[in-house]
N, C-alpha and C. Protein backbone atom coordinates (compact mmCIF):
# COMPACT_ATOMS: atom_id res chain seq x y z
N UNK A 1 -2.40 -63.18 27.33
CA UNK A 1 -2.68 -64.21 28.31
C UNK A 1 -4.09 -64.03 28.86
N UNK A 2 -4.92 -64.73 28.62
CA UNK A 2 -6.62 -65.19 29.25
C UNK A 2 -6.19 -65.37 30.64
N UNK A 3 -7.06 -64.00 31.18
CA UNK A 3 -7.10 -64.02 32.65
C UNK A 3 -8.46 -64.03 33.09
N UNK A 4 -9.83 -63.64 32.60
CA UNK A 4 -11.00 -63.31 33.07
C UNK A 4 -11.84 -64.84 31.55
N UNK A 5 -12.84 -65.01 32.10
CA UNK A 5 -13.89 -65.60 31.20
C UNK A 5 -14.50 -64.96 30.06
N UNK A 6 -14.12 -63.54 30.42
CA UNK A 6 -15.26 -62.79 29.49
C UNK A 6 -13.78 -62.60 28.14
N UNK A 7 -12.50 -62.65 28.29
CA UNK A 7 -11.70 -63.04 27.31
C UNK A 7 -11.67 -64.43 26.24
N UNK A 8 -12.18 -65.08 27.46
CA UNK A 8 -12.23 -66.25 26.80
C UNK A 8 -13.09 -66.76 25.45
N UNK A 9 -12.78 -66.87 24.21
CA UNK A 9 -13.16 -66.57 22.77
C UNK A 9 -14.18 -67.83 22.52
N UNK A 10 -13.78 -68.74 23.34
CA UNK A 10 -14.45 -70.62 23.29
C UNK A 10 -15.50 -70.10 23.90
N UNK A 11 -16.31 -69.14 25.01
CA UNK A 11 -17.97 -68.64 25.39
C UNK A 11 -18.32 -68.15 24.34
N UNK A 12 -19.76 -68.30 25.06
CA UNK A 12 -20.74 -67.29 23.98
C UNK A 12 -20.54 -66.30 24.46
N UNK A 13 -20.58 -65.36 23.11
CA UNK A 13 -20.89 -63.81 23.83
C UNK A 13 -21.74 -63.23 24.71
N UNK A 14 -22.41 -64.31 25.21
CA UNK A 14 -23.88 -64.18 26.41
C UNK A 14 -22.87 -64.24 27.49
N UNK A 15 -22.53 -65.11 27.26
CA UNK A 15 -21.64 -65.59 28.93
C UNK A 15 -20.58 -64.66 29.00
N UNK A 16 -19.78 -64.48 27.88
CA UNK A 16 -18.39 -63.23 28.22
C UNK A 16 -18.89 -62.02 28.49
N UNK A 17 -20.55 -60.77 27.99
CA UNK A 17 -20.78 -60.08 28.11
C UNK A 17 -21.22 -60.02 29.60
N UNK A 18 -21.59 -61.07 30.19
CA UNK A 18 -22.83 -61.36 31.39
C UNK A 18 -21.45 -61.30 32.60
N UNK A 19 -20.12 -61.70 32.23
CA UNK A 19 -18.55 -61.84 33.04
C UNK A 19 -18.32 -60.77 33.19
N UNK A 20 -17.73 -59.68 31.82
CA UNK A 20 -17.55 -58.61 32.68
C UNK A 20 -18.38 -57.71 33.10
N UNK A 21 -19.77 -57.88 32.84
CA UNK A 21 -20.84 -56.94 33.24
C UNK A 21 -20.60 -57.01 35.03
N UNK A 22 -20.11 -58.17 35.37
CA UNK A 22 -20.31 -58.69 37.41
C UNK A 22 -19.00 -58.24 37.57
N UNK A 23 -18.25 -58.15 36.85
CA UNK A 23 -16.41 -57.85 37.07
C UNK A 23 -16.68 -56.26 36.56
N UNK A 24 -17.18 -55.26 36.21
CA UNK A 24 -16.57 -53.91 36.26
C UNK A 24 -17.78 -53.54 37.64
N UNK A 25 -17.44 -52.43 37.75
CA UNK A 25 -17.49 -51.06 39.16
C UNK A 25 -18.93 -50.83 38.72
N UNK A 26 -19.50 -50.05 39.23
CA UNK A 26 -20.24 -49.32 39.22
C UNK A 26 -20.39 -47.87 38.36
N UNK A 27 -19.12 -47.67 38.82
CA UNK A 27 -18.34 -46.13 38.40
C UNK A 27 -17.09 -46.47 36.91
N UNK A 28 -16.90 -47.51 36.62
CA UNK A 28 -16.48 -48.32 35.89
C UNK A 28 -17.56 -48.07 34.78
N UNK A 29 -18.57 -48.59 34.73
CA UNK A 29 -20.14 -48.66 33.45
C UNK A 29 -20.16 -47.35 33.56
N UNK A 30 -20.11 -46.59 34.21
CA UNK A 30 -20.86 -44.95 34.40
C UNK A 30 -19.82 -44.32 33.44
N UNK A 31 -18.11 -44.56 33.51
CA UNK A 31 -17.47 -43.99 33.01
C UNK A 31 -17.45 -44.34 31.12
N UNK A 32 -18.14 -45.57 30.86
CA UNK A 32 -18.47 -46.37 29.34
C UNK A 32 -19.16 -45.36 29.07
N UNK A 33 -20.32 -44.78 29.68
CA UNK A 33 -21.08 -44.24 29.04
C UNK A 33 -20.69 -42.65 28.24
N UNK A 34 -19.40 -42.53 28.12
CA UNK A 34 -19.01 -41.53 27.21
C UNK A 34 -18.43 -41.83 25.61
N UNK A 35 -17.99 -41.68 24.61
CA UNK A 35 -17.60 -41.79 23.64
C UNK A 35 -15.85 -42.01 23.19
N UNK A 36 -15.34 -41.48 24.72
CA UNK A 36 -13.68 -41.94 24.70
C UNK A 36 -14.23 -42.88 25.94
N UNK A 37 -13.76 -43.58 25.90
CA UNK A 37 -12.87 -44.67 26.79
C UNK A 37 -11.74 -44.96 27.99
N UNK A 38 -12.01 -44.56 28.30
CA UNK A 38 -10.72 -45.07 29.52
C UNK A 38 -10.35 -46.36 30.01
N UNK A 39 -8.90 -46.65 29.65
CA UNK A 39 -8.93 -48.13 30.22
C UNK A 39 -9.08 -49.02 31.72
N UNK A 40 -9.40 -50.13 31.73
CA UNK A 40 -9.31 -50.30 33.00
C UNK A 40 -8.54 -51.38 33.17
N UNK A 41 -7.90 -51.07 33.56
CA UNK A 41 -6.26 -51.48 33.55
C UNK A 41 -6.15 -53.14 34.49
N UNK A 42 -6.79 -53.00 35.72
CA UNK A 42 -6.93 -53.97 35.90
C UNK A 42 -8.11 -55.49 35.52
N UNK A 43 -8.14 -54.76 34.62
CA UNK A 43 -8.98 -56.12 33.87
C UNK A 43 -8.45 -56.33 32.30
N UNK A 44 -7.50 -55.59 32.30
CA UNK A 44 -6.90 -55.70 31.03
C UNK A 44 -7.78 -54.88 29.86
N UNK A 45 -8.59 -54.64 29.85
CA UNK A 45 -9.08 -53.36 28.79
C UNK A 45 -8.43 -52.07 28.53
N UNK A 46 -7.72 -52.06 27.50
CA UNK A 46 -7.17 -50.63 27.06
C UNK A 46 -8.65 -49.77 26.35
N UNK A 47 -7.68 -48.62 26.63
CA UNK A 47 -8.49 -47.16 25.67
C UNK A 47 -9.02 -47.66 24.92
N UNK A 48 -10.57 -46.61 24.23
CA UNK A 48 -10.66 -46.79 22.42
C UNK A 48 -11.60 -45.93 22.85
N UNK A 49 -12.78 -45.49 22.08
CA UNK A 49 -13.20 -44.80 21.21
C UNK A 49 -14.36 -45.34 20.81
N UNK A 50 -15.96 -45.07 21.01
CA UNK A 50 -16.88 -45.14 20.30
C UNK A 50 -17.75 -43.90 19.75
N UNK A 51 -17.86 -44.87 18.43
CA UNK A 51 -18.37 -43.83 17.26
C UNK A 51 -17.70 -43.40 16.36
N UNK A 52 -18.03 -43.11 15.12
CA UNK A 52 -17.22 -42.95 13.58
C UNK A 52 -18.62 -42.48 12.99
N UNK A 53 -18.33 -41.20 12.24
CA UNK A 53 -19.28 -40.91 11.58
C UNK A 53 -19.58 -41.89 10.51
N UNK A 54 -20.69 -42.27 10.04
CA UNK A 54 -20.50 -43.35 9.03
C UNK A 54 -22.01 -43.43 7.99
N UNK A 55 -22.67 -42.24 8.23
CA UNK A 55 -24.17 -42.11 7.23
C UNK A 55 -23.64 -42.02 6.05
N UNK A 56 -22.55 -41.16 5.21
CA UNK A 56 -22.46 -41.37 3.73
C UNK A 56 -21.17 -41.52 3.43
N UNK A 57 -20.75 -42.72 4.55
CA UNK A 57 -19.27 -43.29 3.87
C UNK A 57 -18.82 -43.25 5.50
N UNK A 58 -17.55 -43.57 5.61
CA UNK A 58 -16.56 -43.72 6.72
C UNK A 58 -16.13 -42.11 6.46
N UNK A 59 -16.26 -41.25 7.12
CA UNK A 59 -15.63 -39.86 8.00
C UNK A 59 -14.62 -39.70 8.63
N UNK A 60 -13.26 -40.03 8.05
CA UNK A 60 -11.90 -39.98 8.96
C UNK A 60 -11.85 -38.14 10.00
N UNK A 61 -11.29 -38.73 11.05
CA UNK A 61 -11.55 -37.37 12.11
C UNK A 61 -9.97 -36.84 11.45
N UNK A 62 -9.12 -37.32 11.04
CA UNK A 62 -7.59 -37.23 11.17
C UNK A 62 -7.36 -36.31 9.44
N UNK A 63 -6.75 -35.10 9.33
CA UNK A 63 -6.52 -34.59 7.88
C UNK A 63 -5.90 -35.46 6.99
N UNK A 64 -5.06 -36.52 7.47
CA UNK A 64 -4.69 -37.78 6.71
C UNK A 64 -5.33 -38.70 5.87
N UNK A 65 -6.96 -39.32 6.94
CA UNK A 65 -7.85 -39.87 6.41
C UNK A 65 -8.38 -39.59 5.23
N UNK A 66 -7.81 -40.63 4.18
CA UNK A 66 -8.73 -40.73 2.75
C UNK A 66 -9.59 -41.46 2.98
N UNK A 67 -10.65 -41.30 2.40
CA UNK A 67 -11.93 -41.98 2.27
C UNK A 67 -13.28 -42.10 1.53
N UNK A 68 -13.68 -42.59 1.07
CA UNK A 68 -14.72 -42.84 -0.03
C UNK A 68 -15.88 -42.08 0.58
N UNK A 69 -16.59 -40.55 0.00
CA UNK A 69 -17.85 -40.03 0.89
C UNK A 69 -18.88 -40.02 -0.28
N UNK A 70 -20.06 -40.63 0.15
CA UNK A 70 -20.95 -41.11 -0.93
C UNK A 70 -21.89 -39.39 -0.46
N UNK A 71 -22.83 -39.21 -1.60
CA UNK A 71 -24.26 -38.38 -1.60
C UNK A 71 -24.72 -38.20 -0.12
N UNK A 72 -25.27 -36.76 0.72
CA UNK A 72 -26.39 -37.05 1.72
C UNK A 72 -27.39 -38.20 1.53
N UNK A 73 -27.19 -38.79 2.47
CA UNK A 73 -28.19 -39.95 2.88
C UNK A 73 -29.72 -39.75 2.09
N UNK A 74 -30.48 -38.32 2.02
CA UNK A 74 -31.22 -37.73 1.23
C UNK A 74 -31.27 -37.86 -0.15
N UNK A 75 -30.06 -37.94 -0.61
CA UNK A 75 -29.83 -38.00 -1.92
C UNK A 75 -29.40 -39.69 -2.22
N UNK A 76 -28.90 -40.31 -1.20
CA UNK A 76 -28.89 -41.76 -1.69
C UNK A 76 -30.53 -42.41 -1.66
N UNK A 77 -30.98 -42.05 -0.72
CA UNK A 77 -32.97 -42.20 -1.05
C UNK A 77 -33.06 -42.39 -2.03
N UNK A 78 -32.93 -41.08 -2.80
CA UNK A 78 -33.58 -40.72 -4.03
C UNK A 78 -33.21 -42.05 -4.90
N UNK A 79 -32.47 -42.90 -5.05
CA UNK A 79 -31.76 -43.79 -5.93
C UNK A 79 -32.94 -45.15 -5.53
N UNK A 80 -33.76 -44.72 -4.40
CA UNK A 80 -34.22 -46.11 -4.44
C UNK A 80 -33.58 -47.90 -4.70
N UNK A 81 -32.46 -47.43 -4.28
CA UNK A 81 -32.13 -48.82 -4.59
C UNK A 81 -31.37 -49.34 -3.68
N UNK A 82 -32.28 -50.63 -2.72
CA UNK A 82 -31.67 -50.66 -1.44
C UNK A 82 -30.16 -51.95 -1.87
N UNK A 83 -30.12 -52.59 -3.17
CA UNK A 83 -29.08 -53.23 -3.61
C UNK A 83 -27.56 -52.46 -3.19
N UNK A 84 -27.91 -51.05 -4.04
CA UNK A 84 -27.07 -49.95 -3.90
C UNK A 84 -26.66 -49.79 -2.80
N UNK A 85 -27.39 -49.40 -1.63
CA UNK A 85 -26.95 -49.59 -0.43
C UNK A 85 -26.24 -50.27 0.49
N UNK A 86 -26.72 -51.52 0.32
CA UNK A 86 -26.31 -52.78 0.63
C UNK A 86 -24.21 -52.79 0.26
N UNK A 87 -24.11 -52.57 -0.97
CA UNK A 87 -22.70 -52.19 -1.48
C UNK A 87 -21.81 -51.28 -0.53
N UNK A 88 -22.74 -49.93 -0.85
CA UNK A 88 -22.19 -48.89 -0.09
C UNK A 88 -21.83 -48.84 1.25
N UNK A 89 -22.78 -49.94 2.22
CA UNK A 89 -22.75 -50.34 3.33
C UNK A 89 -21.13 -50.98 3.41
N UNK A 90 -20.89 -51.89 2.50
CA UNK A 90 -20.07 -52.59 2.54
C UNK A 90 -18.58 -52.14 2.24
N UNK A 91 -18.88 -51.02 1.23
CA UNK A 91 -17.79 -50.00 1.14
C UNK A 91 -17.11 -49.51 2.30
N UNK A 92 -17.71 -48.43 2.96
CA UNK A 92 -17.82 -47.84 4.04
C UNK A 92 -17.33 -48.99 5.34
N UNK A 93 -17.90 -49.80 5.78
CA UNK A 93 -17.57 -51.36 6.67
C UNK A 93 -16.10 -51.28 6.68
N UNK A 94 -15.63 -51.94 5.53
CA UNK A 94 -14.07 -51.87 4.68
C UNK A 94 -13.36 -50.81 5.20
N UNK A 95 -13.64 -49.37 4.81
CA UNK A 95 -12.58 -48.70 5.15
C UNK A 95 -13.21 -48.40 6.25
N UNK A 96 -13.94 -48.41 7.51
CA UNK A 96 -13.73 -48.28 8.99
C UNK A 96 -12.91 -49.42 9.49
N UNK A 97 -12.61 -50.58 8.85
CA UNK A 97 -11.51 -51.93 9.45
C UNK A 97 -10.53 -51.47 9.19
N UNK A 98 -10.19 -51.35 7.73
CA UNK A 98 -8.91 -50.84 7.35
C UNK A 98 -8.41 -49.36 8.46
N UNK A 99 -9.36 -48.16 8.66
CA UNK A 99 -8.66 -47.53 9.87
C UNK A 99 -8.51 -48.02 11.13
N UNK A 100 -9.21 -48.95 11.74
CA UNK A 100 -8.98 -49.82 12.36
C UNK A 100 -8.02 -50.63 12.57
N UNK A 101 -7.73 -51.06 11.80
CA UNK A 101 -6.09 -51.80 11.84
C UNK A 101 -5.49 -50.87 12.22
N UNK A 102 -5.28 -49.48 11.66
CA UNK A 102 -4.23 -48.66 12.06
C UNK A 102 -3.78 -48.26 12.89
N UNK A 103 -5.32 -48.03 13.70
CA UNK A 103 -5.37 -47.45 15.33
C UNK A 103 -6.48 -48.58 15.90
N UNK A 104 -5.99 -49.28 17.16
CA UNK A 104 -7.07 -50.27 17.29
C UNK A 104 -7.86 -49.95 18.39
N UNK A 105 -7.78 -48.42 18.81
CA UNK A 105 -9.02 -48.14 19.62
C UNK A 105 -10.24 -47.17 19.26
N UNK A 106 -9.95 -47.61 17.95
CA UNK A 106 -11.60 -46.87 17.35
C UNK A 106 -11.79 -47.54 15.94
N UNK A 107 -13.32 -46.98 15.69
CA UNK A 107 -13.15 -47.05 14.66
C UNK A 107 -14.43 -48.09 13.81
N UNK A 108 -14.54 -49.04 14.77
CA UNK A 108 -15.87 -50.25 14.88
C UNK A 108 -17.23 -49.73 15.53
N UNK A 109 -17.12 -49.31 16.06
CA UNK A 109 -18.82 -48.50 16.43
C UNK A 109 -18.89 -47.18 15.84
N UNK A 110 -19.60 -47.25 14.84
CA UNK A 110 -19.94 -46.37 13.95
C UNK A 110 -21.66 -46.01 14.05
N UNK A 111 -21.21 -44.13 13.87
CA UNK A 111 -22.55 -43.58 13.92
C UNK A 111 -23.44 -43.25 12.67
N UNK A 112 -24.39 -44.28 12.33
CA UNK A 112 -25.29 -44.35 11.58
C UNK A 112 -25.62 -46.16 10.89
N UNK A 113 -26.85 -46.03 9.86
CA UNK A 113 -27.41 -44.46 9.54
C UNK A 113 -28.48 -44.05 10.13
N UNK A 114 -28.79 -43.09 9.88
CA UNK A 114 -29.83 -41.88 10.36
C UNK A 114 -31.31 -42.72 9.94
N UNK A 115 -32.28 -43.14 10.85
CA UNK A 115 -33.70 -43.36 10.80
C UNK A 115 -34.39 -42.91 11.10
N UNK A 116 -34.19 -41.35 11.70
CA UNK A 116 -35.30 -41.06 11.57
C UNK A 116 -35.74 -40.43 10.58
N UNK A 117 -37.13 -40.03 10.61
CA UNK A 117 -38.15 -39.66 9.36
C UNK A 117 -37.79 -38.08 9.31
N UNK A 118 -37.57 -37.46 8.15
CA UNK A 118 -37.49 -36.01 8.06
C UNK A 118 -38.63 -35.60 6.96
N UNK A 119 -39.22 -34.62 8.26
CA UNK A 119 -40.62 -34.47 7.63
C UNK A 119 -40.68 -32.84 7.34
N UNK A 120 -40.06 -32.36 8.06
CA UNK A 120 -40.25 -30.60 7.66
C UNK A 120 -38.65 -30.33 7.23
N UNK A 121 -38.35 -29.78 6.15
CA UNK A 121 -37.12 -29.12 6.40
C UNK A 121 -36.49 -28.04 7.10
N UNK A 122 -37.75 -27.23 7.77
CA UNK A 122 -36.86 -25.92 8.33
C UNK A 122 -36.41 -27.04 9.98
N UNK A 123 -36.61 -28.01 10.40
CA UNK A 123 -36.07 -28.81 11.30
C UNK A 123 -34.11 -28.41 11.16
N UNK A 124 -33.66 -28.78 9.91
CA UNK A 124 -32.40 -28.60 10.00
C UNK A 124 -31.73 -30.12 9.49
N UNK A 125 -30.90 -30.09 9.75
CA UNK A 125 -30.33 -31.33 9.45
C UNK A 125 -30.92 -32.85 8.95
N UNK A 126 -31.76 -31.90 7.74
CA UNK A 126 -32.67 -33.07 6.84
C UNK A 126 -32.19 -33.85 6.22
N UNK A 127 -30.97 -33.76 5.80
CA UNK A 127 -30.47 -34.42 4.73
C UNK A 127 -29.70 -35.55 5.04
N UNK A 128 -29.38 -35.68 6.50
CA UNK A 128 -28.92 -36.62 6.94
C UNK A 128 -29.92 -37.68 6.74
N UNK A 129 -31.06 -37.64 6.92
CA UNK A 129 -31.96 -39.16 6.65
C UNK A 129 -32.36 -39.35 5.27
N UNK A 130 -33.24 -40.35 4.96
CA UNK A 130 -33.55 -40.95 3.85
C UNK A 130 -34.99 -40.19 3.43
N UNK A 131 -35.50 -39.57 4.07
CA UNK A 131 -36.89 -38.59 3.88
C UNK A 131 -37.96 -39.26 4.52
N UNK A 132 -39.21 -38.86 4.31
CA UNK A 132 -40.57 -38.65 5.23
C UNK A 132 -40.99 -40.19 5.07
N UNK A 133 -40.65 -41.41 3.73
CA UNK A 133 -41.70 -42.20 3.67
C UNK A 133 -40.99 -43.43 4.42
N UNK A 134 -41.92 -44.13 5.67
CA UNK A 134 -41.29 -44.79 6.59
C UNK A 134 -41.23 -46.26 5.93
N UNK A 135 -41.21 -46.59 4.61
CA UNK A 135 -40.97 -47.59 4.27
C UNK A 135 -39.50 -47.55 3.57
N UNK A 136 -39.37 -46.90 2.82
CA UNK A 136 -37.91 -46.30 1.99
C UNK A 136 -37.24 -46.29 3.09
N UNK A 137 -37.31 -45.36 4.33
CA UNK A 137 -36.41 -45.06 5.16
C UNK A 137 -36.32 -46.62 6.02
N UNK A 138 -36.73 -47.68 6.30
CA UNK A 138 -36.89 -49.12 6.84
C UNK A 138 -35.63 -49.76 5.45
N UNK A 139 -35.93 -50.13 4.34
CA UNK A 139 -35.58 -50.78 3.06
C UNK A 139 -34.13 -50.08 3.08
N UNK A 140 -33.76 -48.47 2.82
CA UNK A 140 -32.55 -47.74 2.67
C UNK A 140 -31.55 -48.31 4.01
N UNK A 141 -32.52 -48.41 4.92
CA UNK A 141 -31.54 -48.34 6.44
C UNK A 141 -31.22 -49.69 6.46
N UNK A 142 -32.08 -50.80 6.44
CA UNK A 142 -31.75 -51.91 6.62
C UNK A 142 -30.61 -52.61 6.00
N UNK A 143 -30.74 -52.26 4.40
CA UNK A 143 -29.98 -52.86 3.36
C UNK A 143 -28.18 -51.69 4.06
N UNK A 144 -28.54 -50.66 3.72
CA UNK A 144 -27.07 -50.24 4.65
C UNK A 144 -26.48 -50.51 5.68
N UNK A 145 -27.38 -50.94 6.48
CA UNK A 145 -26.89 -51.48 7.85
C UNK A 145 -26.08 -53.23 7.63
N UNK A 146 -26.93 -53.64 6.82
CA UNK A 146 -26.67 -54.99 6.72
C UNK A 146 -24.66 -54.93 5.87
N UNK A 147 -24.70 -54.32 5.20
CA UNK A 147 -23.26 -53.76 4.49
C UNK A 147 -22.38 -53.64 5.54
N UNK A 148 -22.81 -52.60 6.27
CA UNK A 148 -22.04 -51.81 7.69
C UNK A 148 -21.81 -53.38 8.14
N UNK A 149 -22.62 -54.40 8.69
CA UNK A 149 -22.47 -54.92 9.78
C UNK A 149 -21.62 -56.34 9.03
N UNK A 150 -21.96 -56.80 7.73
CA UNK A 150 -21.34 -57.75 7.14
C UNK A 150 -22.12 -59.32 7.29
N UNK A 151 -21.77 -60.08 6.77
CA UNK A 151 -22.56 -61.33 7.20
C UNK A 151 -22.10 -62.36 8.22
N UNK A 152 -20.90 -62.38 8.48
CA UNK A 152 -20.73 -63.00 9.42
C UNK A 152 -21.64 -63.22 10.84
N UNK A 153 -21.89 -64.44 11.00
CA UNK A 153 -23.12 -64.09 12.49
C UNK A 153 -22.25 -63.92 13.37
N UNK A 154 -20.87 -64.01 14.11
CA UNK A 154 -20.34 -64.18 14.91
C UNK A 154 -19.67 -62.63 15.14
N UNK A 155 -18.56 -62.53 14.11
CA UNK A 155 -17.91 -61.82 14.01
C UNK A 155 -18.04 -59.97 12.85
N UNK A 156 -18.82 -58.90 13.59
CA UNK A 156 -19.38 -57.81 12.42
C UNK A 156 -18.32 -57.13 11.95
N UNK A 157 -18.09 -56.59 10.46
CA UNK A 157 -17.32 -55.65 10.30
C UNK A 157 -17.57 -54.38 11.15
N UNK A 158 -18.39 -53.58 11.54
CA UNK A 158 -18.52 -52.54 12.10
C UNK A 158 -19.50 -53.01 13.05
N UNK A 159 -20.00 -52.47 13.53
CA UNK A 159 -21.47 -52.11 14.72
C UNK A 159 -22.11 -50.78 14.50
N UNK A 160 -23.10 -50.92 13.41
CA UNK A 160 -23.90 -49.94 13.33
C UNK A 160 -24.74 -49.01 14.87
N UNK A 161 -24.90 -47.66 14.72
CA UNK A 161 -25.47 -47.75 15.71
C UNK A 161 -26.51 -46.41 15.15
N UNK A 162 -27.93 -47.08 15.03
CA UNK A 162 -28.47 -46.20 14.27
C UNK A 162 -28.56 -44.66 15.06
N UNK A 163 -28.46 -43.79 13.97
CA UNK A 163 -28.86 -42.30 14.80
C UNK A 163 -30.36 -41.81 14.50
N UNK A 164 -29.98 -40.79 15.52
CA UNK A 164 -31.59 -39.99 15.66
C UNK A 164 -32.85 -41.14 15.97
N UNK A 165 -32.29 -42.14 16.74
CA UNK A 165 -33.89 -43.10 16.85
C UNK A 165 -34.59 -42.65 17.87
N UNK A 166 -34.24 -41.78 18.73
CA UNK A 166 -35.40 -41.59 20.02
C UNK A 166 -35.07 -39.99 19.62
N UNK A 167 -36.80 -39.79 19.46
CA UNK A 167 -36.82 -38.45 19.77
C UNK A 167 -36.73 -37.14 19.14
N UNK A 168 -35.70 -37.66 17.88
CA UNK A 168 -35.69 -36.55 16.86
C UNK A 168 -36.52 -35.98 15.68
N UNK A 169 -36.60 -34.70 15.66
CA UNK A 169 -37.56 -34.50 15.06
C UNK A 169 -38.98 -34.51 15.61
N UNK A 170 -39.10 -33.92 17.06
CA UNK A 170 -39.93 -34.67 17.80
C UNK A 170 -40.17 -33.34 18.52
N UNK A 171 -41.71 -32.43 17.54
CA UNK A 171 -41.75 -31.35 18.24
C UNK A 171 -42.16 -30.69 19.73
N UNK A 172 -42.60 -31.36 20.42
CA UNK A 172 -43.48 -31.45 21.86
C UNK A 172 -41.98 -32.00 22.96
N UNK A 173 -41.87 -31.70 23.87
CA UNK A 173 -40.54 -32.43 24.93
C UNK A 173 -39.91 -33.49 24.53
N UNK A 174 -39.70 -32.88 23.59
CA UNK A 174 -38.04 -33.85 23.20
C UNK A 174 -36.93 -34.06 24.39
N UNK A 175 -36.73 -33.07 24.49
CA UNK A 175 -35.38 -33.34 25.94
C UNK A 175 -36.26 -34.09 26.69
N UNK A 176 -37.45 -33.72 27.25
CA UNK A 176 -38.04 -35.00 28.43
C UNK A 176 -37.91 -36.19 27.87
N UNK A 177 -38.57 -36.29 27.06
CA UNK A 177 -38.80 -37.64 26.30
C UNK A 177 -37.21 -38.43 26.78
N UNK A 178 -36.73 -37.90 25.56
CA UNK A 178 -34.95 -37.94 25.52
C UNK A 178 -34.30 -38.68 27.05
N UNK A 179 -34.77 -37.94 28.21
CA UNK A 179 -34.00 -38.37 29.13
C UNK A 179 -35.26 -39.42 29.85
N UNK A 180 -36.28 -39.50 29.83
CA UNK A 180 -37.37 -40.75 29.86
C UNK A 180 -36.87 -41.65 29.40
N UNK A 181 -36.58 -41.99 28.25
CA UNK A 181 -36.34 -42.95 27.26
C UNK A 181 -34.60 -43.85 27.74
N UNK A 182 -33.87 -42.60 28.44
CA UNK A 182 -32.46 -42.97 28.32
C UNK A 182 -32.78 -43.52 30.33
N UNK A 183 -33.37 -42.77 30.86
CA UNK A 183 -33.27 -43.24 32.36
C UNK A 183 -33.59 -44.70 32.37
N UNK A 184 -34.94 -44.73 31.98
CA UNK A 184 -35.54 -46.25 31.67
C UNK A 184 -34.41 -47.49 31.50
N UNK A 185 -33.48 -47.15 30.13
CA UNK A 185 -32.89 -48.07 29.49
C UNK A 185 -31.62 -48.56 30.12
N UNK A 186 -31.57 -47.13 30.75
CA UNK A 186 -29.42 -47.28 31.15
C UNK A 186 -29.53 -48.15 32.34
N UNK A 187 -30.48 -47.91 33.20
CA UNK A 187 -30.41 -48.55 34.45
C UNK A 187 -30.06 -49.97 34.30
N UNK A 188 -30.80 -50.89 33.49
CA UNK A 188 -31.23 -52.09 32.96
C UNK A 188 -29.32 -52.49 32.42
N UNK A 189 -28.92 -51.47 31.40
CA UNK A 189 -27.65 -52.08 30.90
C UNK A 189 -26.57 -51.78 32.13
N UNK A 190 -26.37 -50.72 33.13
CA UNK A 190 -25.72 -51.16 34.67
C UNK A 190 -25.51 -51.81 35.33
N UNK A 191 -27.00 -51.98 34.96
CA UNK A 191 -27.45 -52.97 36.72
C UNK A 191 -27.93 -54.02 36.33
N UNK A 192 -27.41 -54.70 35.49
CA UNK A 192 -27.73 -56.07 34.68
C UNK A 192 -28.69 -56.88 36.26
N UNK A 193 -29.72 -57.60 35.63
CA UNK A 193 -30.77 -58.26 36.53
C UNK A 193 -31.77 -57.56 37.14
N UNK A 194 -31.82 -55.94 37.18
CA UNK A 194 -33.06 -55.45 37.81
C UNK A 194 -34.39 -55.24 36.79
């Protein structure tokens, strides 16, 4: 039963996002900003869950989860072929819905892929990106993302959410930076209008 506007499926997603942005708390947005969810009961939002590993395939958290795990992101580079991607994107999309159906509070905001540039390897966790050349890593990411997200304009199979974009790999105050970058931004998605 449609009780609020921002349910209502006949708005744009401008107007339903802009509804409950004026209808939750303060302490309400503050509590979004973690990766579980808590529902808020009086607006009708149940639990869920953001984020799903999702750089070389869908990553089930559960020992149950089967799932298709493609090459380090490193090693899909190497293939140069952002067609390829584009597929794999679409692979991966698929089975985060399909777990989705199963459990419907996760599962659609998925983490990746990885853009940033990996330029030294003793950094660590190189292999998660596509490597140093910032055009490959643009062409690899895009064409995967576009898979992940599907064509529909309305309605995405997943919601990519790229990783490592602020900051990583980033030898000089990273943590400052890091929380520069996040103070700036969060305020703005809170406090919608300042």
């Amino acid at each position: 039963m449609q009780k609020y506007p921002f349910q209502d499926m006949t708005l744009s997603m401008e107007e339903r996002v802009a509804d409950l942005l004026r209808r939750l708390t303060l302490e309400e947005k503050i509590y979004m900003l973690s990766t579980h969810q808590m529902p808020v009961e009086r607006l009708g939002i149940g639990e869920w869950y953001i984020g799903q590993e999702i750089a070389r395939g869908y990553v089930g958290r559960e020992p149950e989860t089967v799932s298709t795990v493609f090459p380090q992101p490193i090693g899909l580079a190497s293939t140069f072929d952002p067609a390829l991607m584009l597929q794999l994107g679409e692979i991966a999309g698929e089975e985060a819905r399909y777990y989705q159906r199963k459990d419907p509070k996760s599962h659609l905001m998925v983490w990746g892929p990885t853009v940033d540039p990996e330029r030294d390897p003793r950094w660590g966790r190189t292999e998660e990106g596509y490597g140093e050349d910032p055009f490959l890593i643009g062409e690899m990411t895009t064409a995967y993302t576009q898979g992940l997200a599907g064509e529909d304009p309305v309605y995405r199979r997943t919601i990519p959410t790229l990783k490592h974009f602020c900051a990583n790999n980033n030898e000089k105050n990273r943590g400052e930076q890091l929380l520069q970058y996040y103070a700036a931004h969060t305020a703005r998605i809170l406090l919608p209008g300042i």
